[in-house]
C-alpha atoms as a PDB file:
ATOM      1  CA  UNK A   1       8.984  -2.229 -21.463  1.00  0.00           C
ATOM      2  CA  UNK A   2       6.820  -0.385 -18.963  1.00  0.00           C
ATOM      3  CA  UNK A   3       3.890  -3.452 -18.720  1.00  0.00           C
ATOM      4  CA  UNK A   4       6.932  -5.938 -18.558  1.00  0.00           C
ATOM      5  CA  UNK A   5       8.391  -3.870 -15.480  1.00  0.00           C
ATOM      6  CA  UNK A   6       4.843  -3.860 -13.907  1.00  0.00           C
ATOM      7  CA  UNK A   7       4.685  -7.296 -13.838  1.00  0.00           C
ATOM      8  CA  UNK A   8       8.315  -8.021 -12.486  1.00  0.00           C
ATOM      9  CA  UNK A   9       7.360  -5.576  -9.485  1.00  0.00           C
ATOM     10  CA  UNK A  10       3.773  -7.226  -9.016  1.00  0.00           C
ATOM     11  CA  UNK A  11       5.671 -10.181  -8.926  1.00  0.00           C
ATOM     12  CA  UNK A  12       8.323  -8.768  -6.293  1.00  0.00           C
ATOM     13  CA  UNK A  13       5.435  -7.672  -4.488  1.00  0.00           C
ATOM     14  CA  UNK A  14       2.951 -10.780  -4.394  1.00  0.00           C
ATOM     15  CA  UNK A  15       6.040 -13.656  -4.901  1.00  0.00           C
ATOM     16  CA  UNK A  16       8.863 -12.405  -3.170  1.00  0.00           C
ATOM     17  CA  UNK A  17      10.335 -14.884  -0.023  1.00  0.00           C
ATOM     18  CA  UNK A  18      10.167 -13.404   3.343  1.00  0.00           C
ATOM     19  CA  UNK A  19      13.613 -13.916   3.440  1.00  0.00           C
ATOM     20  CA  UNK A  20      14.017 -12.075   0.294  1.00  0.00           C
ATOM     21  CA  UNK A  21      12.003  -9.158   1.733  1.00  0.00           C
ATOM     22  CA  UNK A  22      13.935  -8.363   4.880  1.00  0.00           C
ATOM     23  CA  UNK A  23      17.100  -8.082   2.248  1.00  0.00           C
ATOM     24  CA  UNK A  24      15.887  -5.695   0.030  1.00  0.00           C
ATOM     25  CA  UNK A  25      14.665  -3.459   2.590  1.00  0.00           C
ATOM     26  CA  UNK A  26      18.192  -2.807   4.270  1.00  0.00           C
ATOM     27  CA  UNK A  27      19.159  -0.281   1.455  1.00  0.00           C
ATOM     28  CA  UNK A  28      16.124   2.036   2.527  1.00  0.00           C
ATOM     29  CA  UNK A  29      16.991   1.412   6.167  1.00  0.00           C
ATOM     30  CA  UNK A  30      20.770   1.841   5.791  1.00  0.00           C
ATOM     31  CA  UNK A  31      20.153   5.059   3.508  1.00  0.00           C
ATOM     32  CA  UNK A  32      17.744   6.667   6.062  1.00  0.00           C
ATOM     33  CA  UNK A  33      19.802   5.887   8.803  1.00  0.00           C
ATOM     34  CA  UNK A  34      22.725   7.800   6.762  1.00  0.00           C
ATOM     35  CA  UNK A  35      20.592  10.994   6.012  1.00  0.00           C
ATOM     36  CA  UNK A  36      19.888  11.283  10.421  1.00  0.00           C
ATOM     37  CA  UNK A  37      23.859  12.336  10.348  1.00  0.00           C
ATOM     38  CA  UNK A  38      22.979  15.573   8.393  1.00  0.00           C
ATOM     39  CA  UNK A  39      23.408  18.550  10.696  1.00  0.00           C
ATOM     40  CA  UNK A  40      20.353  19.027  12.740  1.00  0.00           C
ATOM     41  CA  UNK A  41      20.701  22.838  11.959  1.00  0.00           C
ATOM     42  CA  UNK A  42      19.121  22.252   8.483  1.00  0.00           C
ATOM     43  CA  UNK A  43      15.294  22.892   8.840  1.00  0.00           C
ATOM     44  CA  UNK A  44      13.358  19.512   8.084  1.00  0.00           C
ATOM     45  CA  UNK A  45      11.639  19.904   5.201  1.00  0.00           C
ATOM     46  CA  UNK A  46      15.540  20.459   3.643  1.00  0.00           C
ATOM     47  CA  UNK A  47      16.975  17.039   5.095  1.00  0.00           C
ATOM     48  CA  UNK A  48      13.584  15.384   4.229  1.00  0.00           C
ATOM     49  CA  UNK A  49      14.111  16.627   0.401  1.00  0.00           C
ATOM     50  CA  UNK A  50      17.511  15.491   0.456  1.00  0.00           C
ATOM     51  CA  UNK A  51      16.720  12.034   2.004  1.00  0.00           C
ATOM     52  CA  UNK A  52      14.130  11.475  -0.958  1.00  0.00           C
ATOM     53  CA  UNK A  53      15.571  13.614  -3.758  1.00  0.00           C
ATOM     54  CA  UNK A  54      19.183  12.646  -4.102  1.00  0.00           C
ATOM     55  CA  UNK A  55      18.475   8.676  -4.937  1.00  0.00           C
ATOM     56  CA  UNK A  56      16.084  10.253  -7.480  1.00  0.00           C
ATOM     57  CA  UNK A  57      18.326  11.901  -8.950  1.00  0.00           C
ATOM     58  CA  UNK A  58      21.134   9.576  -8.883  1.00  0.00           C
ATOM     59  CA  UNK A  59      18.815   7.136 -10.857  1.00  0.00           C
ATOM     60  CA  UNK A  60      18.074   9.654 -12.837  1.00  0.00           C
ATOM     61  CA  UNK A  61      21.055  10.332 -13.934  1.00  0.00           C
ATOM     62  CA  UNK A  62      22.275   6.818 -14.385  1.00  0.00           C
ATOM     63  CA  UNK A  63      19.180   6.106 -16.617  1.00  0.00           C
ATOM     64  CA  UNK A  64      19.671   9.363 -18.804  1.00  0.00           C
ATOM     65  CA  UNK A  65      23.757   8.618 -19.147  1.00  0.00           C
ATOM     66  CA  UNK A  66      22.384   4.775 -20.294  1.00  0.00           C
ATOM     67  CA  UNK A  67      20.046   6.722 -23.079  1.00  0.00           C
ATOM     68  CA  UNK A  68      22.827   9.269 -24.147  1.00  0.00           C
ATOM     69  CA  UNK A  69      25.444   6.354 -24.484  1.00  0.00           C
ATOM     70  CA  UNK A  70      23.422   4.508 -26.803  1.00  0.00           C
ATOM     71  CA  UNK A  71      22.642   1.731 -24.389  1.00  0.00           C
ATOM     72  CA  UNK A  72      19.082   1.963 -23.942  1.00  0.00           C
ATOM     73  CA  UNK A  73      18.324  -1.357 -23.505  1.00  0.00           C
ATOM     74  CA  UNK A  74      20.844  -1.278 -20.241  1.00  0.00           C
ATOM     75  CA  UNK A  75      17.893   1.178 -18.697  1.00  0.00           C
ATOM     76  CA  UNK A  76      16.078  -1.939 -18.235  1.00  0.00           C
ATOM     77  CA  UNK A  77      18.182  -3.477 -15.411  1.00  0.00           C
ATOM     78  CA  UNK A  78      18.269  -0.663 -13.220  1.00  0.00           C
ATOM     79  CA  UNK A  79      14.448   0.167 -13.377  1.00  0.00           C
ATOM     80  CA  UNK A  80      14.193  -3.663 -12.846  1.00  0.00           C
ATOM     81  CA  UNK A  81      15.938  -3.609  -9.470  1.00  0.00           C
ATOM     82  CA  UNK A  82      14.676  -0.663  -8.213  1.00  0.00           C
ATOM     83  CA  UNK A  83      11.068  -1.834  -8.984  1.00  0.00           C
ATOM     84  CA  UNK A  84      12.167  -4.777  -7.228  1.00  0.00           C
ATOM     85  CA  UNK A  85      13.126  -3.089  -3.981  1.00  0.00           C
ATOM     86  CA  UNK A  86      10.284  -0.565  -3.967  1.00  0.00           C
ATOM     87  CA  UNK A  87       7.762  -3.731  -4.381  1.00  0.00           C
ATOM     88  CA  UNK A  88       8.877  -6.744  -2.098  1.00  0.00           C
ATOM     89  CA  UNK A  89       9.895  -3.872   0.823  1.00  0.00           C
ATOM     90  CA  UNK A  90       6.213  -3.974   2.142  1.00  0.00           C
ATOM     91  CA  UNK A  91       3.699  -6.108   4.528  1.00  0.00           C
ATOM     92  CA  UNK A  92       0.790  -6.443   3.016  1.00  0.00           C
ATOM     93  CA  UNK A  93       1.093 -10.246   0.772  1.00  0.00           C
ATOM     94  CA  UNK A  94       0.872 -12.119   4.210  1.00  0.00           C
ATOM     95  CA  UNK A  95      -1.352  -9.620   6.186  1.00  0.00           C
ATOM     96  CA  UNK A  96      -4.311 -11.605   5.761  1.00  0.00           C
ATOM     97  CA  UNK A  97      -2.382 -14.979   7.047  1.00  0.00           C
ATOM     98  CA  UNK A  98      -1.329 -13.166   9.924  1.00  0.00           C
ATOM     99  CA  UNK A  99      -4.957 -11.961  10.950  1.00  0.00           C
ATOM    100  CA  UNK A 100      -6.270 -15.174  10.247  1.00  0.00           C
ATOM    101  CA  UNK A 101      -3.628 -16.840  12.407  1.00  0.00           C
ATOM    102  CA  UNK A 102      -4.224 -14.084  14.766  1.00  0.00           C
ATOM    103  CA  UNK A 103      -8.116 -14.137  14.949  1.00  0.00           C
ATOM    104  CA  UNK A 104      -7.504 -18.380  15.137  1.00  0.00           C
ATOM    105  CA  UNK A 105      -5.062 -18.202  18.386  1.00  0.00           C
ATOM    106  CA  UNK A 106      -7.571 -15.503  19.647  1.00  0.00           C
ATOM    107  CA  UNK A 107     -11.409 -16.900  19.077  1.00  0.00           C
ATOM    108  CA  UNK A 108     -10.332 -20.643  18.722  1.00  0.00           C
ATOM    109  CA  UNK A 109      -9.426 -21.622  22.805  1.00  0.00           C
ATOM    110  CA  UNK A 110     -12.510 -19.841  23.764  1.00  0.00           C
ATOM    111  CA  UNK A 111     -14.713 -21.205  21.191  1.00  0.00           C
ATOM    112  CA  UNK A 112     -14.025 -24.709  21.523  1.00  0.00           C
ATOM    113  CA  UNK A 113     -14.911 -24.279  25.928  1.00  0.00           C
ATOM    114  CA  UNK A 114     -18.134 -22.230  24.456  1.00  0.00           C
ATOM    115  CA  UNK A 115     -16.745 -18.984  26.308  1.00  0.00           C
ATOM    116  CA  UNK A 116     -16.940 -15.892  24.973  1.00  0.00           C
ATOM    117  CA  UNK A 117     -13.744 -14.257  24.641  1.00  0.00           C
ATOM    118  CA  UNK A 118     -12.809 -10.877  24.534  1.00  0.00           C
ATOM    119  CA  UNK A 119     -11.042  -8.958  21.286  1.00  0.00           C
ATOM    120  CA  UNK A 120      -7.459  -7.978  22.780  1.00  0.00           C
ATOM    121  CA  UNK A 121      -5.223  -5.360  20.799  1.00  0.00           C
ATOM    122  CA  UNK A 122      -4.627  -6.079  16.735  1.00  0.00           C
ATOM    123  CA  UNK A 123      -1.137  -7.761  16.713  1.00  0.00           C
ATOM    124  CA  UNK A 124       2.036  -5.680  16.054  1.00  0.00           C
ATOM    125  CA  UNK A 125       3.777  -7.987  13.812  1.00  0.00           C
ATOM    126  CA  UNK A 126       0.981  -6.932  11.491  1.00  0.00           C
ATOM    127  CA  UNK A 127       0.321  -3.488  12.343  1.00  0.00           C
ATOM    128  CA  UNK A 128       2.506  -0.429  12.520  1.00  0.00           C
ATOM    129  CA  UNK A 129       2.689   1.253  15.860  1.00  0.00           C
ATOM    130  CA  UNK A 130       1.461   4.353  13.854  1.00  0.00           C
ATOM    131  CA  UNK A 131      -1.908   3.333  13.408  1.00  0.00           C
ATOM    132  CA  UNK A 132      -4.222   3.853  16.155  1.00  0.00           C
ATOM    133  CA  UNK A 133      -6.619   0.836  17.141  1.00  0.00           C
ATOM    134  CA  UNK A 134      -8.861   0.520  19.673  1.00  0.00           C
ATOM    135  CA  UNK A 135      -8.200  -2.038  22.485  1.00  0.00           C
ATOM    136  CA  UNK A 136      -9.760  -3.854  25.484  1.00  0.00           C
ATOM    137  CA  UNK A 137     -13.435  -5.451  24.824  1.00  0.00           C
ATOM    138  CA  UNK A 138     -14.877  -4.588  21.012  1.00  0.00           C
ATOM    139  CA  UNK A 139     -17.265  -6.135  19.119  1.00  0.00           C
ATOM    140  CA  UNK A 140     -16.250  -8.234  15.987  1.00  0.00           C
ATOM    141  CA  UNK A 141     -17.586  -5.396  13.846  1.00  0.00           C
ATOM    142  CA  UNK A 142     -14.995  -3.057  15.064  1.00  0.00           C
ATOM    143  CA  UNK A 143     -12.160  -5.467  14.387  1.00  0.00           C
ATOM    144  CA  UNK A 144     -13.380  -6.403  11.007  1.00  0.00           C
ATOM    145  CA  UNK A 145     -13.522  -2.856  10.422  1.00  0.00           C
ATOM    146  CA  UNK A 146     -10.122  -1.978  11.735  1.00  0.00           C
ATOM    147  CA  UNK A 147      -8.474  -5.382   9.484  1.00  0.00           C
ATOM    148  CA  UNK A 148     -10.326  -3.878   6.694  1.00  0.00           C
ATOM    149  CA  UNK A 149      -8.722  -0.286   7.134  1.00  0.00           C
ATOM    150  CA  UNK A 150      -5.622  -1.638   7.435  1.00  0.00           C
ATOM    151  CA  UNK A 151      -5.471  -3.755   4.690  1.00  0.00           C
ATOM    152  CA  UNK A 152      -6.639  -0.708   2.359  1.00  0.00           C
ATOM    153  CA  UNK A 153      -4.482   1.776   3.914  1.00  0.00           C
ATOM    154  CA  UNK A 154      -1.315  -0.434   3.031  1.00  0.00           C
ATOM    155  CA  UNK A 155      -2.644  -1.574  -0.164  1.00  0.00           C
ATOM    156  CA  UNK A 156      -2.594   2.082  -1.573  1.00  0.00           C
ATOM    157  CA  UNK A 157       0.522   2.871   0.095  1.00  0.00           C
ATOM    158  CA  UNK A 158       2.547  -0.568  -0.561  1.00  0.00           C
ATOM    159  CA  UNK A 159       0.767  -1.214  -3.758  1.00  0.00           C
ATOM    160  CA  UNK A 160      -1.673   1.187  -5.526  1.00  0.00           C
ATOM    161  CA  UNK A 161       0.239   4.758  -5.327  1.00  0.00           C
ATOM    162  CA  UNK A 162       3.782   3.481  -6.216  1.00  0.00           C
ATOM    163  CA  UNK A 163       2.322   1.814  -9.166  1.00  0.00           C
ATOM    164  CA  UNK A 164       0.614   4.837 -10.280  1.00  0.00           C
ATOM    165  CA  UNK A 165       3.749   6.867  -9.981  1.00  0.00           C
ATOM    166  CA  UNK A 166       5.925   4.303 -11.850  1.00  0.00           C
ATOM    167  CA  UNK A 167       3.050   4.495 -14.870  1.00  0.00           C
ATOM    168  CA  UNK A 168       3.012   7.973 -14.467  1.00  0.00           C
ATOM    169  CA  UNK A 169       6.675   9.239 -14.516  1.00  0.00           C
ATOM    170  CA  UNK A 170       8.598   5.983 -14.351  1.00  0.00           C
ATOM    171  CA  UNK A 171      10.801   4.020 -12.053  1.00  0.00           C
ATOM    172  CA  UNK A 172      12.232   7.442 -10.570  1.00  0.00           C
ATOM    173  CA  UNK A 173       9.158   8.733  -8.952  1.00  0.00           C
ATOM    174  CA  UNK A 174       8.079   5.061  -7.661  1.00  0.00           C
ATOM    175  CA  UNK A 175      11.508   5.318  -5.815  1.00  0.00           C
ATOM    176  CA  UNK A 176      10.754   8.867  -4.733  1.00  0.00           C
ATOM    177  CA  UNK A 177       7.185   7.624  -3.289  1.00  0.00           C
ATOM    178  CA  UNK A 178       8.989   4.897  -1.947  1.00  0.00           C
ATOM    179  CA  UNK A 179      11.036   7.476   0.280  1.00  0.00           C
ATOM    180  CA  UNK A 180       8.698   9.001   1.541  1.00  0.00           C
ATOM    181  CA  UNK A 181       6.510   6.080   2.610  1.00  0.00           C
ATOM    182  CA  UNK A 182       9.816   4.756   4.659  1.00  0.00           C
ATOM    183  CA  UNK A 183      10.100   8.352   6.130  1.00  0.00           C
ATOM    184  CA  UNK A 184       6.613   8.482   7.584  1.00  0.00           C
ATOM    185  CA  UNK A 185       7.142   5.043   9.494  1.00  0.00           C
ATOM    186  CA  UNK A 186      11.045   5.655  10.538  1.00  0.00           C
ATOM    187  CA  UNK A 187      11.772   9.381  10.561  1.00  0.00           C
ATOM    188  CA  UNK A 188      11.396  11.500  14.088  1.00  0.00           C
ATOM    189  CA  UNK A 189       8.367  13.687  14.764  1.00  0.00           C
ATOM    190  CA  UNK A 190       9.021  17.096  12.720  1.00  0.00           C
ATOM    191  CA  UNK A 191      10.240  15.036   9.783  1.00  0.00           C
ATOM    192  CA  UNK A 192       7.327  12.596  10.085  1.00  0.00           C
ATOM    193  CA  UNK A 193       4.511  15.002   9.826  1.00  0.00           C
ATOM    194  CA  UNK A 194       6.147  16.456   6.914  1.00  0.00           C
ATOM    195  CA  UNK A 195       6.277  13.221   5.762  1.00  0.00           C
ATOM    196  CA  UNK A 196       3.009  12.123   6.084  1.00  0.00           C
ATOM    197  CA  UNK A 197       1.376  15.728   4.614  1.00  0.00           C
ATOM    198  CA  UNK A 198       3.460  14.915   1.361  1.00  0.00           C
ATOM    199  CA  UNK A 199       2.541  11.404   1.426  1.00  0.00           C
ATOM    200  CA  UNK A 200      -1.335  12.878   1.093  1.00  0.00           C
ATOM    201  CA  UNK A 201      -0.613  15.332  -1.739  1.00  0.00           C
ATOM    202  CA  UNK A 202       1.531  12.241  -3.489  1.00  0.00           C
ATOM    203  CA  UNK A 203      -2.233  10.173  -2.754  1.00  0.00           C
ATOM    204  CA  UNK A 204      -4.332  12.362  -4.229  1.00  0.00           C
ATOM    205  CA  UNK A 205      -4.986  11.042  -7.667  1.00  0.00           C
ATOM    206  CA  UNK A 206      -4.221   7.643  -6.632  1.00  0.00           C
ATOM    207  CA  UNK A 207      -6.904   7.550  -4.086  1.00  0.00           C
ATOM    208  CA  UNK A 208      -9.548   8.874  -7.036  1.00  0.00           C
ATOM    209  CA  UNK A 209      -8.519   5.857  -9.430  1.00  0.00           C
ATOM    210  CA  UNK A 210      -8.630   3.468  -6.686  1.00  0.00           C
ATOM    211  CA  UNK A 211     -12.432   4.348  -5.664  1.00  0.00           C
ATOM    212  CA  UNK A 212     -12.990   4.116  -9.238  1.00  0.00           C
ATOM    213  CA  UNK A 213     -11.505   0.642  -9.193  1.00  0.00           C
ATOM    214  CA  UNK A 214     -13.416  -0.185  -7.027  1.00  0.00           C
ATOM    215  CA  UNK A 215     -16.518   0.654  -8.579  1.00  0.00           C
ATOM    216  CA  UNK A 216     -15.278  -1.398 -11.568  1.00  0.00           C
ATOM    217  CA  UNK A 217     -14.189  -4.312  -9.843  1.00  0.00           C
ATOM    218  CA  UNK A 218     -17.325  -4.358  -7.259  1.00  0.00           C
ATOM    219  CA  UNK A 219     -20.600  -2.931  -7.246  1.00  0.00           C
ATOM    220  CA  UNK A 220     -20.742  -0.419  -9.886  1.00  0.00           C
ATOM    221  CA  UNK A 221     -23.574   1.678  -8.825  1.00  0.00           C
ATOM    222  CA  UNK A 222     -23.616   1.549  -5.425  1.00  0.00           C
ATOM    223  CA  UNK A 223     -19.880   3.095  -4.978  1.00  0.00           C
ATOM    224  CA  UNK A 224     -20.531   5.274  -7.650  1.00  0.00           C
ATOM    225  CA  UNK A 225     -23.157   6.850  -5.706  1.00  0.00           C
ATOM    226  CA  UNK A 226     -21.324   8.167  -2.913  1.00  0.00           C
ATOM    227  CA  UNK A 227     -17.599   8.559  -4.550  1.00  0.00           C
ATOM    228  CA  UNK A 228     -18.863  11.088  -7.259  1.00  0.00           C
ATOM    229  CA  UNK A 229     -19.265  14.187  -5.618  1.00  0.00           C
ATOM    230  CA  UNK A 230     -16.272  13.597  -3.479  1.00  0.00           C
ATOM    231  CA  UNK A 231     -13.880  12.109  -6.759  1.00  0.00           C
ATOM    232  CA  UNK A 232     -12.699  16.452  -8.026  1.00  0.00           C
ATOM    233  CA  UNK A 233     -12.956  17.620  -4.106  1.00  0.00           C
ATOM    234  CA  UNK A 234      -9.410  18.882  -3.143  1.00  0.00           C
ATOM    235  CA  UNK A 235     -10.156  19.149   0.402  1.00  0.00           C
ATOM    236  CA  UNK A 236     -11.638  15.202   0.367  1.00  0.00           C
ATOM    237  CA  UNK A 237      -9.664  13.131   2.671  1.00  0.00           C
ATOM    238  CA  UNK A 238      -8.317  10.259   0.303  1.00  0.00           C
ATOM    239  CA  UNK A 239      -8.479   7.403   2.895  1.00  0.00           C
ATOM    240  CA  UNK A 240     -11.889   7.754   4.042  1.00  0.00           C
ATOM    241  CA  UNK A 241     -12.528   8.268   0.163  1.00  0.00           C
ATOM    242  CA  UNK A 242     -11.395   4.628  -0.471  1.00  0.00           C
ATOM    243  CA  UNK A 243     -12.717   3.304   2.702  1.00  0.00           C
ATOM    244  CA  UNK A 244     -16.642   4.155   1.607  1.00  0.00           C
ATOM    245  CA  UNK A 245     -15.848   3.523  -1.731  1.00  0.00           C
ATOM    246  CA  UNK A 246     -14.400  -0.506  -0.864  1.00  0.00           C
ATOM    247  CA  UNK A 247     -17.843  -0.322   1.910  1.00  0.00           C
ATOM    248  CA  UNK A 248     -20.064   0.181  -1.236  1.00  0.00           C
ATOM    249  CA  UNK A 249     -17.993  -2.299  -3.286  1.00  0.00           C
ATOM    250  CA  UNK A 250     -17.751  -4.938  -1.592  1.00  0.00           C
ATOM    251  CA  UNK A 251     -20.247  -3.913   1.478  1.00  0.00           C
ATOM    252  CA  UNK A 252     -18.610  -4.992   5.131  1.00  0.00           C
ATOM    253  CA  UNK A 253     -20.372  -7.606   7.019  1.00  0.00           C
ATOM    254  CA  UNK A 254     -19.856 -10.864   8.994  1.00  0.00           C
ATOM    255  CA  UNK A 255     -21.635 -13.944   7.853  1.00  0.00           C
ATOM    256  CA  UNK A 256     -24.794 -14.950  10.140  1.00  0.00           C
ATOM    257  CA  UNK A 257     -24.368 -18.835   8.581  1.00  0.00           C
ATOM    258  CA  UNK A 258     -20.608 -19.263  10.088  1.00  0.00           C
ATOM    259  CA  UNK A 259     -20.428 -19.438  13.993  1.00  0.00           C
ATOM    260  CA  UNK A 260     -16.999 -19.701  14.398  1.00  0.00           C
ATOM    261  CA  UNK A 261     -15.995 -15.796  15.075  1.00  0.00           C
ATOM    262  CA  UNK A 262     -12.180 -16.407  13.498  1.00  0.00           C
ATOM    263  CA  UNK A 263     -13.634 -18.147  10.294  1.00  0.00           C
ATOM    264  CA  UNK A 264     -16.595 -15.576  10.398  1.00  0.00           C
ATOM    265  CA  UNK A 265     -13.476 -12.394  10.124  1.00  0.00           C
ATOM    266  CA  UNK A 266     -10.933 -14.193   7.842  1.00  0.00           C
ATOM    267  CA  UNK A 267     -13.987 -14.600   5.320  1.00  0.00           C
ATOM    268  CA  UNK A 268     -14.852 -11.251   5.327  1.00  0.00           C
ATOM    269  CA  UNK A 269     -11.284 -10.224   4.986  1.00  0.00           C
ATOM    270  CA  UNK A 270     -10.810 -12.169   2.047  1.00  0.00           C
ATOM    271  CA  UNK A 271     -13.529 -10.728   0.397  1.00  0.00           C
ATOM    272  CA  UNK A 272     -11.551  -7.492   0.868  1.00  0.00           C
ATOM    273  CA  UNK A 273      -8.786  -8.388  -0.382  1.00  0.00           C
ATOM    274  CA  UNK A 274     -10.686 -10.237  -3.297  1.00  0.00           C
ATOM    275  CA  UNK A 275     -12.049  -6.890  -3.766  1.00  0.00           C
ATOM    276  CA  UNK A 276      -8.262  -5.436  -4.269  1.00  0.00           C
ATOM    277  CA  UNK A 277      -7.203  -7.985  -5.943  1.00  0.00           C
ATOM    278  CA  UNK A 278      -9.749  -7.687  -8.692  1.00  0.00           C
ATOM    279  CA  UNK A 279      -9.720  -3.509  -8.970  1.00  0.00           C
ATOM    280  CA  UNK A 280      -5.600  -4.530  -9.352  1.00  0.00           C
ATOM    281  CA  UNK A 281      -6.626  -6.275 -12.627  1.00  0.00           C
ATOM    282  CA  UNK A 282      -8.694  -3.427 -13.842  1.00  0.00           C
ATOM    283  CA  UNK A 283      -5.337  -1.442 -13.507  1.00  0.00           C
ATOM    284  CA  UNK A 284      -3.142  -3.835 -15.348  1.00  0.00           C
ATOM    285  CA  UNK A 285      -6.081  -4.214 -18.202  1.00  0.00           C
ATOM    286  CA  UNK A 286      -5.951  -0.843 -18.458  1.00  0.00           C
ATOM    287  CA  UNK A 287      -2.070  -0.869 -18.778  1.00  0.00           C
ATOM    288  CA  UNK A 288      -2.112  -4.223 -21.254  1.00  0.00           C
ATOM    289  CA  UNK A 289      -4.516  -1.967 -23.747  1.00  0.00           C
ATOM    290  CA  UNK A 290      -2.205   1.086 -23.668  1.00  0.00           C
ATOM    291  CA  UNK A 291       0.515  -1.322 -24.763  1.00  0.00           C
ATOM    292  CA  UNK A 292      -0.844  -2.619 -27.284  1.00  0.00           C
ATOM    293  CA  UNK A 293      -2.807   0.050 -28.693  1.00  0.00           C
ATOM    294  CA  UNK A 294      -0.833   3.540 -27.852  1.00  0.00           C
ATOM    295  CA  UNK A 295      -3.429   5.781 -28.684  1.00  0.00           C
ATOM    296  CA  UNK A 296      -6.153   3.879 -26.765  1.00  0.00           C
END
């Protein structure tokens, strides 16, 4: 049952309608907007354990009472909709058509006069106001490199880390991750940066088997190189981790052959998310053989 859940919420995830999307996201939205009524006097860490802990446990609960009751097979259908809501609530499937159409509006005016234009801020329909990017005049590097940061930030956040958890301890702890990931882009201040130190402890091991994935589904030797004495470090910053790990994968570069800057970045980009796409299968290889053979 667990690969067969995987592959409804990679399907949620890679398949779901925007339309679709925006729906399933209101229960987060309407559920965090319910937890800012709780007195203020309660210290944040307390409301921010309640906001995440008490749909665990409701599910919890529900799935338990299914397995006590003889209906086992009923267990399905929750985890199945929750899976579903955790995995279509996220930006990343059209983050690379947005850049590209992006990068296109930007380069393409300019390009076809023969001007060179300059790189303006990375649009906010794709980006989250709590990333920081640069702005004004910066080179094409620095906004392949920013594109490429955000599309592995969101890929272990939206993709990577809640599958892990749902592997790990089941549908339950993908909705707990899920909390938390809507409480460091929606919750105030105090709450946030609570928020986003849990969200690092919750990435640790994730952020290990991506790099490794990486080194499978790229250039084994290269990222193996310089991910190995950081893989066991508990004080190694899991984002940068990935980020050298992806640069030794699948290394970052714009194409010298391709003059037009907007085709140059969205090539690049798609190798990156190539790159993803392949370390994704590694996991769900991985996952097939444990099906199939338990004790593998």
């Amino acid at each position: 049952m667990t690969l067969l859940l995987a592959l409804i919420a990679l399907a949620a995830y890679f398949a779901m309608p925007d339309d679709w999307r925006r729906l399933l996201s209101q229960p987060g939205q309407s559920w965090l907007r319910l937890m800012e009524s709780l007195p203020a006097a309660l210290p944040a860490p307390v409301r921010l354990a309640l906001v995440i802990v008490l749909p665990m446990l409701v599910l919890l609960v529900l799935i338990q009472g299914l397995r006590e009751v003889g209906l086992s097979l009923l267990v399905f259908l929750p985890a199945a909709i929750v899976l579903v809501i955790v995995f279509s609530d996220v930006s990343l499937p059209r983050a690379l058509e947005r850049f590209a159409m992006m990068w296109q509006r930007q380069y393409a005016a300019s390009e076809e006069d023969g001007d060179k234009c300059d790189i303006e801020h990375l649009s906010t329909s794709v980006i989250d106001d709590q990333h920081d990017w640069v702005t004004d005049e910066v080179t094409l590097d620095a906004e392949l490199h920013q594109a490429r940061t955000f599309l592995l930030r969101e890929s272990l956040h939206e993709l990577f880390s809640p599958l892990f958890w749902f592997l790990l301890a089941g549908p339950v702890a993908a909705l707990g991750y899920y909390l938390l990931r809507l409480m460091v882009g929606h919750a105030r201040e105090e709450a946030r940066q609570i928020a986003l130190s849990w969200l690092h402890i919750a990435d640790w091991i994730p952020t290990r088997l991506l790099s490794i994935s990486f080194a499978l589904a790229g250039n084994f030797t290269a990222t193996w190189a310089v991910i190995r004495e950081q893989l066991l470090k508990s004080d190694a910053n899991g984002h940068e981790l990935i980020d050298v790990a992806a640069q030794a994968a699948e290394p970052e570069g714009l194409d010298d052959d391709i003059e037009s800057a907007h085709l140059n970045l969205t090539a690049s980009l798609t190798r990156v998310q190539a790159l993803i796409q392949r370390s994704l299968i590694v996991w769900m290889v991985f996952l097939a053989l444990k099906t199939l053979w338990p004790g593998f």
